[in-house]
Protein backbone atom coordinates (compact mmCIF):
# COMPACT_ATOMS: atom_id res chain seq x y z
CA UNK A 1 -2.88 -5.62 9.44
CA UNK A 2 -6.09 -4.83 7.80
CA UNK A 3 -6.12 -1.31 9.77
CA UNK A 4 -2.73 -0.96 7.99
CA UNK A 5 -3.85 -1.60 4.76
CA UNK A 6 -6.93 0.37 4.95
CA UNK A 7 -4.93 3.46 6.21
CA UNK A 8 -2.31 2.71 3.58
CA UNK A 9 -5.51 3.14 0.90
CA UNK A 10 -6.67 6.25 2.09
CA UNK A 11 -3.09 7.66 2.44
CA UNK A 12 -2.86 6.90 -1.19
CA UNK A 13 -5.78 8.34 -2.33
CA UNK A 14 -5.39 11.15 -0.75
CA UNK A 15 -1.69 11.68 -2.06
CA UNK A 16 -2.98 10.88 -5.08
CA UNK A 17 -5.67 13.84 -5.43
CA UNK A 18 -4.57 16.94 -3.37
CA UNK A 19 -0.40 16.52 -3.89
CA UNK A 20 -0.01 14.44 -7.12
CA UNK A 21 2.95 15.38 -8.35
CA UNK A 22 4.85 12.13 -8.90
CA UNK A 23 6.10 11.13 -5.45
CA UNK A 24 6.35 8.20 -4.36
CA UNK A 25 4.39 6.69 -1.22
CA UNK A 26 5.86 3.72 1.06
CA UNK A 27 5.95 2.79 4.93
CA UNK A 28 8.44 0.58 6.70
CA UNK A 29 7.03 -1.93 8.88
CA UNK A 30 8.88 -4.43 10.67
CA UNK A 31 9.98 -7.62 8.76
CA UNK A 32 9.12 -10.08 11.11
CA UNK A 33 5.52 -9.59 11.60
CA UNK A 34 3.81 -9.91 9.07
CA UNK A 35 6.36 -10.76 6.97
CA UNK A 36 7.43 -10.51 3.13
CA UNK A 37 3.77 -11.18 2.59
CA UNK A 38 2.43 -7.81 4.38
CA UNK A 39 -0.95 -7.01 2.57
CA UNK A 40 -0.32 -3.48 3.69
CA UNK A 41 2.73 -2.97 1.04
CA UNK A 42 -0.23 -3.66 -2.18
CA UNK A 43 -1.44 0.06 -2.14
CA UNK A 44 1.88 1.47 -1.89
CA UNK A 45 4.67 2.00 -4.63
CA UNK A 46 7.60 1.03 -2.99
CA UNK A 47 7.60 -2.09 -0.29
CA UNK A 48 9.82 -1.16 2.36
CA UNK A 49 10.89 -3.28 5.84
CA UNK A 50 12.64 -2.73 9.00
CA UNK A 51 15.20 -5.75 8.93
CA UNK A 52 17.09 -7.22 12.11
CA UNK A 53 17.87 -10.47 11.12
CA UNK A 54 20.46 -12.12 13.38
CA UNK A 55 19.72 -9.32 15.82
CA UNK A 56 15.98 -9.30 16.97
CA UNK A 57 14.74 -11.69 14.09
CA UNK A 58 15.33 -15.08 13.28
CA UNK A 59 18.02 -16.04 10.98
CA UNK A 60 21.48 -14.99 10.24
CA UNK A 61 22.21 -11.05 8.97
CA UNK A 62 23.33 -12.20 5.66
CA UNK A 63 20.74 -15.34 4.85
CA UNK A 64 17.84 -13.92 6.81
CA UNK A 65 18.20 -10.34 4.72
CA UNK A 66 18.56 -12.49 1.38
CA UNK A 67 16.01 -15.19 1.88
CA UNK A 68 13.56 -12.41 3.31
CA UNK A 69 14.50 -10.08 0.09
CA UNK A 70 13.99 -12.87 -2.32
CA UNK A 71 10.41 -13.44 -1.05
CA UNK A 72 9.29 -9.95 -1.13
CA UNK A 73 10.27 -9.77 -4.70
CA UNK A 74 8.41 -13.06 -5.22
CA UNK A 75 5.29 -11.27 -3.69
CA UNK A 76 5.54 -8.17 -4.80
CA UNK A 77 7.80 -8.78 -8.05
CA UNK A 78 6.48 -5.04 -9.64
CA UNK A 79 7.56 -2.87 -6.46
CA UNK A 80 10.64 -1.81 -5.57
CA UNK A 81 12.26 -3.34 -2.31
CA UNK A 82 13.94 -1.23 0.26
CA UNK A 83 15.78 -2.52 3.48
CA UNK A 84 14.99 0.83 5.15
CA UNK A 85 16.87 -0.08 8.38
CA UNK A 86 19.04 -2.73 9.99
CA UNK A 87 21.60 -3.22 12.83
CA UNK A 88 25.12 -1.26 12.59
CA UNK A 89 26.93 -4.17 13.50
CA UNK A 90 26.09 -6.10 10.75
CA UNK A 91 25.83 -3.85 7.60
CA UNK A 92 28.16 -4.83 5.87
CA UNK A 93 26.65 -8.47 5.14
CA UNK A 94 23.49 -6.63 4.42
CA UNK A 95 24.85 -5.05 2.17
CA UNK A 96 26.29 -8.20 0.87
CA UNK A 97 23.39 -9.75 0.39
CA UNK A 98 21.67 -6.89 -1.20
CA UNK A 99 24.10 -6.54 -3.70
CA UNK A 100 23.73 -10.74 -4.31
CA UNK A 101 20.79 -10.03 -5.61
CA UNK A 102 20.20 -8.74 -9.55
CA UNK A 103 16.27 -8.32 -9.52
CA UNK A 104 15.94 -4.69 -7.91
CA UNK A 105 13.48 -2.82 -10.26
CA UNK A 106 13.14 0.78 -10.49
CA UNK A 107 10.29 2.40 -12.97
């Protein structure tokens, strides 16, 4: 993970001086390893996951997305959170639980 984060710095930086024109700069990694806590997400401007639960993670779809959510905004509670990918089958409860939840922040 600290390969990740280091990478994730010098991506940054390098956005930063040769194309700075505003965009933002994010990754998706996998939500189940590391986890919400994922040092790699603190140089980045949006945190963004891969999310399976009740398909290849633990959990239910609609519980594991929500309790999983809930934590990353605990951790990272000035980023905004993106589900950048989850199972067909069970998008609709994703979306469910996304739209449970009233603390999505966009600067």
């Amino acid at each position: 993970m600290m390969l990740r984060k280091a990478y994730n710095e010098r991506l940054v930086q390098d956005v930063r001086t040769n194309y700075d024109d505003g965009r933002l700069i994010t990754q998706s990694a996998a939500a189940d390893q590391p986890g919400a806590h994922d040092a790699s997400m603190e140089p980045l401007d949006v945190a963004a996951w891969t999310m399976y639960f009740g398909v290849f993670h633990g959990g239910t779809p609609y519980e594991g997305t929500r309790d999983f959510l809930e934590e990353a905004h605990r951790l990272w509670p000035d980023k905004p959170i993106l589900n950048t990918e989850s199972d067909i089958g069970v998008s609709k409860t994703i979306a469910r639980a996304i739209s449970s939840l009233a603390f999505i922040t966009i600067r």
